[in-house]
N, C-alpha and C. Protein backbone atom coordinates (compact mmCIF):
# COMPACT_ATOMS: atom_id res chain seq x y z
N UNK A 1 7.68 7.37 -2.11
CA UNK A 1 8.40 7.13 -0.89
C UNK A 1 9.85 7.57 -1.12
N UNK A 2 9.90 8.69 -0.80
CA UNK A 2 11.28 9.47 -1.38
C UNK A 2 12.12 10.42 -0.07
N UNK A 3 13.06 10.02 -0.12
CA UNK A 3 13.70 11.22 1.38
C UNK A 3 14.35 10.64 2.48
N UNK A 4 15.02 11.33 3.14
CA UNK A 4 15.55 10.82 4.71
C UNK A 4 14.56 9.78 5.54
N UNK A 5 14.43 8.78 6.10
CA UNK A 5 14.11 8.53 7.07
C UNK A 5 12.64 8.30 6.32
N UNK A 6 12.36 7.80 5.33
CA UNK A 6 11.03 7.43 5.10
C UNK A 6 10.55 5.86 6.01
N UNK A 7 9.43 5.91 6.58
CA UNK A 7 9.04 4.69 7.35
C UNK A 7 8.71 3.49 6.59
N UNK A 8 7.46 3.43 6.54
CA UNK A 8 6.66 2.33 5.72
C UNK A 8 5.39 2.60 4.99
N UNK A 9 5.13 1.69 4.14
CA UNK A 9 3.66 1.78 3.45
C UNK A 9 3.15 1.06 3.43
N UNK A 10 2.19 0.35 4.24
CA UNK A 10 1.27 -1.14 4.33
C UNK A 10 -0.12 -0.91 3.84
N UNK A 11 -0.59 -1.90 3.42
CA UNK A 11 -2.18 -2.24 3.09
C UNK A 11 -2.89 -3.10 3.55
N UNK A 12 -3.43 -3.07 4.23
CA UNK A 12 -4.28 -3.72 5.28
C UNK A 12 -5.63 -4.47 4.68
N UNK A 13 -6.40 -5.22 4.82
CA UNK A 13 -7.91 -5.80 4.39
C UNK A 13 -8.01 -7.01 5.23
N UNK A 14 -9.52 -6.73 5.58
CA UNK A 14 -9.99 -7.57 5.54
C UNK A 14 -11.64 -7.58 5.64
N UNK A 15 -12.39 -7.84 6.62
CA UNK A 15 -14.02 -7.97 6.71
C UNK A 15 -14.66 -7.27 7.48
N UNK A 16 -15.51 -6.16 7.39
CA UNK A 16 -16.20 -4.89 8.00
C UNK A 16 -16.54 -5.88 9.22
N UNK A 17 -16.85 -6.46 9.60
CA UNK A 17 -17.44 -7.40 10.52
C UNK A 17 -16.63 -7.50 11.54
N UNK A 18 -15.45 -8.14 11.29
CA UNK A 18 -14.07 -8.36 12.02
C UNK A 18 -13.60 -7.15 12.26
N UNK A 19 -13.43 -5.83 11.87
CA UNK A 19 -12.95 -5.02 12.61
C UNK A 19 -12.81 -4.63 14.40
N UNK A 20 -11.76 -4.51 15.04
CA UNK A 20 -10.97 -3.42 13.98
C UNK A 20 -9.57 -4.77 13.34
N UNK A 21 -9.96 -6.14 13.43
CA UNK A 21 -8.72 -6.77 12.87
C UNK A 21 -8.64 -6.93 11.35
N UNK A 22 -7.50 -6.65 10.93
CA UNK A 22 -7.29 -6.55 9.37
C UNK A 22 -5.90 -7.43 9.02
N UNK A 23 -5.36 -7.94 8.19
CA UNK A 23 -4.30 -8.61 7.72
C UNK A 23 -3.60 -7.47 6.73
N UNK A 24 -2.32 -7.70 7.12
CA UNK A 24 -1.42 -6.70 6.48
C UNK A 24 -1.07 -7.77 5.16
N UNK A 25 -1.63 -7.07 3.92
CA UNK A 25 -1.46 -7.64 2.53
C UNK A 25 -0.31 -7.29 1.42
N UNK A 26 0.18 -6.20 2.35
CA UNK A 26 1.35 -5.91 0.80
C UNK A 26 2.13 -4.31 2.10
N UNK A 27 3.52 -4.51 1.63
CA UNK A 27 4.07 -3.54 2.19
C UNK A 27 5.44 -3.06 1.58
N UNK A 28 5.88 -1.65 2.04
CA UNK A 28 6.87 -1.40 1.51
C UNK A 28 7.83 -0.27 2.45
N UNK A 29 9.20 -0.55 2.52
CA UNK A 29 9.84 0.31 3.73
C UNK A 29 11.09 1.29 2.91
N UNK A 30 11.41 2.26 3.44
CA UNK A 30 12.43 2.94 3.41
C UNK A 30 11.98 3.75 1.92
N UNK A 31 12.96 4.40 1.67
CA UNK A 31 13.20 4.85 -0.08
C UNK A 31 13.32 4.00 -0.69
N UNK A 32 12.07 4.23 -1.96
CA UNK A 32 11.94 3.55 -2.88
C UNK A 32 12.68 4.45 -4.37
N UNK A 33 12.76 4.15 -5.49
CA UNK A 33 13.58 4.85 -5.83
C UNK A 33 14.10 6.44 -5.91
N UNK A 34 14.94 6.17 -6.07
CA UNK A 34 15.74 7.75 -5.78
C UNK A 34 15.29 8.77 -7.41
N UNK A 35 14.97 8.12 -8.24
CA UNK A 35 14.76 9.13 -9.47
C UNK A 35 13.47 9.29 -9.72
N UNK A 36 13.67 10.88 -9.44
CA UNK A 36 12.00 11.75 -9.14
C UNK A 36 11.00 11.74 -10.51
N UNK A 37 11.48 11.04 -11.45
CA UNK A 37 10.67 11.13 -12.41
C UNK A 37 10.22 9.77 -12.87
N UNK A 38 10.62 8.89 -12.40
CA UNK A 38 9.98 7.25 -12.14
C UNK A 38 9.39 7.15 -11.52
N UNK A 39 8.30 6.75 -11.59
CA UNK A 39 6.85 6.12 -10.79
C UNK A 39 7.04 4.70 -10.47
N UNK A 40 7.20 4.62 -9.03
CA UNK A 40 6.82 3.02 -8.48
C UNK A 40 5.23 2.96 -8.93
N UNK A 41 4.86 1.65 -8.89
CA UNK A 41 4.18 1.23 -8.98
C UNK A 41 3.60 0.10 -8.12
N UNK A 42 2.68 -0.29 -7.87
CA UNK A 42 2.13 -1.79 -7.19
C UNK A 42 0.85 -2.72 -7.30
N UNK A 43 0.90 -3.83 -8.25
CA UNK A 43 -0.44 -4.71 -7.68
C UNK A 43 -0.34 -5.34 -6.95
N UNK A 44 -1.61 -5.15 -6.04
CA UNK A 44 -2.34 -6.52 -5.06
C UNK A 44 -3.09 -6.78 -4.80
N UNK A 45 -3.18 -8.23 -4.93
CA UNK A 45 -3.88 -9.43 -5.34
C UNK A 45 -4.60 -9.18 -3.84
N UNK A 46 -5.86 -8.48 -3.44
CA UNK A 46 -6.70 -8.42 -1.89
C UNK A 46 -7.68 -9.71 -2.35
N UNK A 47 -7.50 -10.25 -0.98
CA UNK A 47 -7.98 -11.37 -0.80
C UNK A 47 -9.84 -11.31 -0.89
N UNK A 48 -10.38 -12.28 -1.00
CA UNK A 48 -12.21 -12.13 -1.40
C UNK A 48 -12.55 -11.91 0.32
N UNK A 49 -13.17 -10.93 0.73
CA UNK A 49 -14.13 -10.82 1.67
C UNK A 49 -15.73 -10.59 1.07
N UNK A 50 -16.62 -10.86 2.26
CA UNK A 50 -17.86 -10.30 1.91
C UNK A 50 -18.58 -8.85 2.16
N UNK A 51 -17.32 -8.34 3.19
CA UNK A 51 -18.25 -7.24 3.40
C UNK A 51 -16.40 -6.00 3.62
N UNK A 52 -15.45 -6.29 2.22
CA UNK A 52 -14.17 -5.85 2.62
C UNK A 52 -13.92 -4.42 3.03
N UNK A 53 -13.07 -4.12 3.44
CA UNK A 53 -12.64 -2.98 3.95
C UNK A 53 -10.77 -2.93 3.30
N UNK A 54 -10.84 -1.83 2.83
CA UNK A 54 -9.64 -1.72 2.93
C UNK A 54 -8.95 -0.37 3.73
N UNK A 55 -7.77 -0.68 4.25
CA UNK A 55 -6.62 0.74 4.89
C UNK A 55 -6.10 0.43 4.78
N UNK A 56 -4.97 2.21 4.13
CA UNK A 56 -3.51 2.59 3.91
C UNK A 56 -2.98 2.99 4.62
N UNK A 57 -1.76 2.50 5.56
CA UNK A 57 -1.02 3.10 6.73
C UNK A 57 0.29 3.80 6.15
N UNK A 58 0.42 4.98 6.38
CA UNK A 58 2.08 5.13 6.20
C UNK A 58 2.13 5.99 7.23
N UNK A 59 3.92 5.25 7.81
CA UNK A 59 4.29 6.09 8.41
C UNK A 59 5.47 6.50 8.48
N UNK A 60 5.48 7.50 9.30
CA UNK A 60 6.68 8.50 9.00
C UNK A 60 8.23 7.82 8.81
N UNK A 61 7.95 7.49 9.90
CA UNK A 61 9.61 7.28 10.08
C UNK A 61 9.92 7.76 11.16
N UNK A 62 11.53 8.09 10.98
CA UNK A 62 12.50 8.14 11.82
C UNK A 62 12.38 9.83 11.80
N UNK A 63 12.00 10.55 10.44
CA UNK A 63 12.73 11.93 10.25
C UNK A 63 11.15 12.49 9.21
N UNK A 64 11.11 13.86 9.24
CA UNK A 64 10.22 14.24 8.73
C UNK A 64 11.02 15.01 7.11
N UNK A 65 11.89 14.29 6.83
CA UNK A 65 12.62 14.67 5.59
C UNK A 65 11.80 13.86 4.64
N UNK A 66 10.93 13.65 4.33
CA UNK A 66 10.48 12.80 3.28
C UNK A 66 9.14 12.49 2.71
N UNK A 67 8.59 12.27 1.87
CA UNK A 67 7.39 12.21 1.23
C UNK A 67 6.73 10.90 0.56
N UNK A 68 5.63 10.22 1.26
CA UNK A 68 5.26 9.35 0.90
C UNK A 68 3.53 9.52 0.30
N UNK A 69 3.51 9.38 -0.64
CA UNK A 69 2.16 9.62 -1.90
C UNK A 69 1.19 8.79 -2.46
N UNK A 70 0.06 8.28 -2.38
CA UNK A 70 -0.18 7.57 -3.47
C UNK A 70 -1.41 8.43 -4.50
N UNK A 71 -0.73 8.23 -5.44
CA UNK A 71 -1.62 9.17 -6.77
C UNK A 71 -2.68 8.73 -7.32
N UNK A 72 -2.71 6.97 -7.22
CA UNK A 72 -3.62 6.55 -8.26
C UNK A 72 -4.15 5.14 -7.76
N UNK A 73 -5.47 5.24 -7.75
CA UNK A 73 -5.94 3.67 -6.98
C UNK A 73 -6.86 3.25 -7.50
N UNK A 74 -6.91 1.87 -8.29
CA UNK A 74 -7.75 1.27 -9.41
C UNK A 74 -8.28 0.02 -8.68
N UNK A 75 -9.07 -0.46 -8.66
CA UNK A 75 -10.15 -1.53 -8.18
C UNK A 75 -10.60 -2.75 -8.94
N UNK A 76 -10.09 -3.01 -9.50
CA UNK A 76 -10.73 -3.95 -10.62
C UNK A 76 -11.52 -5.65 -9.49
N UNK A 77 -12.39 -5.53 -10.12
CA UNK A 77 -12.79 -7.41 -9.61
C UNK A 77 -12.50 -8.81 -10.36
N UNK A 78 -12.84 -10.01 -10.11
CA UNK A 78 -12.23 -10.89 -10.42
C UNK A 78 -10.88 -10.95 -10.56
N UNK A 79 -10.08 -12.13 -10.78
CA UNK A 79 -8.84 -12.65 -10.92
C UNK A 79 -8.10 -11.95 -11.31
N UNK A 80 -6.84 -12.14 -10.87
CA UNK A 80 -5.90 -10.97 -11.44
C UNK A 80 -5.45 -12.00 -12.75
N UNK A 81 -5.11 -11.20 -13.34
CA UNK A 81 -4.36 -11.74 -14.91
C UNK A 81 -3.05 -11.27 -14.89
N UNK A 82 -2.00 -10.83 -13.48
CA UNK A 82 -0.20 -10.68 -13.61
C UNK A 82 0.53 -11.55 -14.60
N UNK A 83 0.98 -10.88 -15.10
CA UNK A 83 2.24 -11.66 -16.18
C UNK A 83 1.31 -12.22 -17.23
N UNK A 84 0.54 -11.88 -17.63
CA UNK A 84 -0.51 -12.49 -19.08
C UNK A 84 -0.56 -11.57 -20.06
């Protein structure tokens, strides 16, 4: 999330069933850091459904000066273990 006028990045989940309603679980706005050779990063903790769905929204913004990416998306189940 790098550039003029970058919008947002949300993550949405919830239950194939319930669609199209989803709960916005984790988000992030504007420029995130400015040095092109640091990787943000993010975990989140998605809540237990039975039948989950997940979506990535980003959007633009204000200005089409800018680039928002995600490179790498890992899945793991059970409990998160943060800070252990």
């Amino acid at each position: 999330m790098r550039g003029n006028g970058i919008g947002t990045l949300e993550v949405f989940a919830g239950d194939k069933t319930s669609l199209p309603v989803l709960t916005s679980i984790w988000k992030k706005k504007g420029q995130q850091t400015a040095n092109i050779f640091v990787w943000d990063t993010a975990t989140i903790d998605i809540p237990h459904y039975s039948n989950l769905v997940v979506t990535i929204v980003g959007d633009v913004g204000f200005s089409s000066r800018g680039d928002i990416a995600i490179d790498d998306i890992l899945l793991k189940s059970g409990a998160c273990n943060a800070g252990k």
